[in-house]
Protein backbone atom coordinates (compact mmCIF):
# COMPACT_ATOMS: atom_id res chain seq x y z
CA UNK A 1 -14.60 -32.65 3.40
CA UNK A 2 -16.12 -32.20 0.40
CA UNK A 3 -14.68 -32.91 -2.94
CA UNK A 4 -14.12 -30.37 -5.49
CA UNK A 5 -15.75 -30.92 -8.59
CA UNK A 6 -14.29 -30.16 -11.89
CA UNK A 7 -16.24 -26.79 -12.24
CA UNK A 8 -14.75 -25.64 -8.98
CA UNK A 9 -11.98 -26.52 -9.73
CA UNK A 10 -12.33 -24.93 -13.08
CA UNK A 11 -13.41 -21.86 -11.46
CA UNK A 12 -10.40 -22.06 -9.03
CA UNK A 13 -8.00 -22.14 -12.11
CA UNK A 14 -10.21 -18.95 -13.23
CA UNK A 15 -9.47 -16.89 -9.99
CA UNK A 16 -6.12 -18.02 -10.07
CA UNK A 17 -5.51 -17.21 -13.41
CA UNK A 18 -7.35 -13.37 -12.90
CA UNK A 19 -5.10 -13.35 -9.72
CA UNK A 20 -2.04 -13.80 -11.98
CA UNK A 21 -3.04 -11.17 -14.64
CA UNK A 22 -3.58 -8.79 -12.34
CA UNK A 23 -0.69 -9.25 -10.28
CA UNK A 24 1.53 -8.91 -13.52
CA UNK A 25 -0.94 -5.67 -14.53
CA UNK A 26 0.23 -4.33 -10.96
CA UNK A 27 3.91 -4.78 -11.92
CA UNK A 28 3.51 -3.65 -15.32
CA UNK A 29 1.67 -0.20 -13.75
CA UNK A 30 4.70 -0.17 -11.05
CA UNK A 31 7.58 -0.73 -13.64
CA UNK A 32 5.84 2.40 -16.07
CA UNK A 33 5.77 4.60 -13.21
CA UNK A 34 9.44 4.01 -11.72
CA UNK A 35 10.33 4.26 -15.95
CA UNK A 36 12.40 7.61 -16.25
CA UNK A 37 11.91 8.73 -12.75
CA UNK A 38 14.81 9.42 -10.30
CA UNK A 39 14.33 9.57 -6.89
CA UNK A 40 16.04 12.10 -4.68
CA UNK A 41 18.09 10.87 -2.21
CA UNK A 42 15.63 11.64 1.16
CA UNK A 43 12.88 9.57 -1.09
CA UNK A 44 15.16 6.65 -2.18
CA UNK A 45 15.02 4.61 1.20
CA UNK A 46 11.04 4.90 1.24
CA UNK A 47 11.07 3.66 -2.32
CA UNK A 48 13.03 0.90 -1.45
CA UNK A 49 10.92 0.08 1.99
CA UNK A 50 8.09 0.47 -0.35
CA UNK A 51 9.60 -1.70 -2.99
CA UNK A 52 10.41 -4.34 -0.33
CA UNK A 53 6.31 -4.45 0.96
CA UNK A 54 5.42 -5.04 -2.83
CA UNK A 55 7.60 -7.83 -3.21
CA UNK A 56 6.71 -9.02 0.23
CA UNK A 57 2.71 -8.84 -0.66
CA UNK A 58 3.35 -10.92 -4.24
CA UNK A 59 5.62 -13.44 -2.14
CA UNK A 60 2.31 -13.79 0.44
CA UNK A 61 0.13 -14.13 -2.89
CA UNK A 62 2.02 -16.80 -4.30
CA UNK A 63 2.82 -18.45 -1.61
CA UNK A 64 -1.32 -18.85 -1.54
CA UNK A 65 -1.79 -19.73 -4.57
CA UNK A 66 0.69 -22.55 -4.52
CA UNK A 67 -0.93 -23.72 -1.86
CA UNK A 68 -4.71 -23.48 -3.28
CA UNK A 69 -2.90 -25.67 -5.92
CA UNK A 70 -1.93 -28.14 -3.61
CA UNK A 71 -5.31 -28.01 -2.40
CA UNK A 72 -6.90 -28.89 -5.66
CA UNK A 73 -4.31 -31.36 -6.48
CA UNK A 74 -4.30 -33.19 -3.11
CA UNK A 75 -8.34 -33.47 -4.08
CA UNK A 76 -8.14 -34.48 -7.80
């Protein structure tokens, strides 16, 4: 197995890092649309099935990322 060099690993870091910020852009979009918004009762179970997907998908994310870490670290 090839070992990463520091510009792959600098460009790792850089995906990463764009992965991050646009998770937390995602959120930030999320958290303005739920702002002031009430939903009816018939909607709120979807919303919260919906809500538990999201937080499912970032756990996944992370999850990958930690371990793309590990990766890099295990290499250094």
């Amino acid at each position: 197995m090839d070992h990463a060099t520091p510009t792959d690993t600098d460009a790792l870091l850089a995906e990463v890092g764009a992965l991050l910020e646009q998770a937390a852009a995602t959120d930030a979009r999320v958290d303005a649309l739920l702002d002031g918004w009430t939903p009816r009762p018939a909607t709120a179970l979807r919303t919260a099935r919906h809500t538990a997907r999201l937080s499912a998908l970032v756990e996944r994310q992370q999850a990958a990322l930690a371990a793309q870490l590990d990766a890099i670290e295990q290499d250094a």
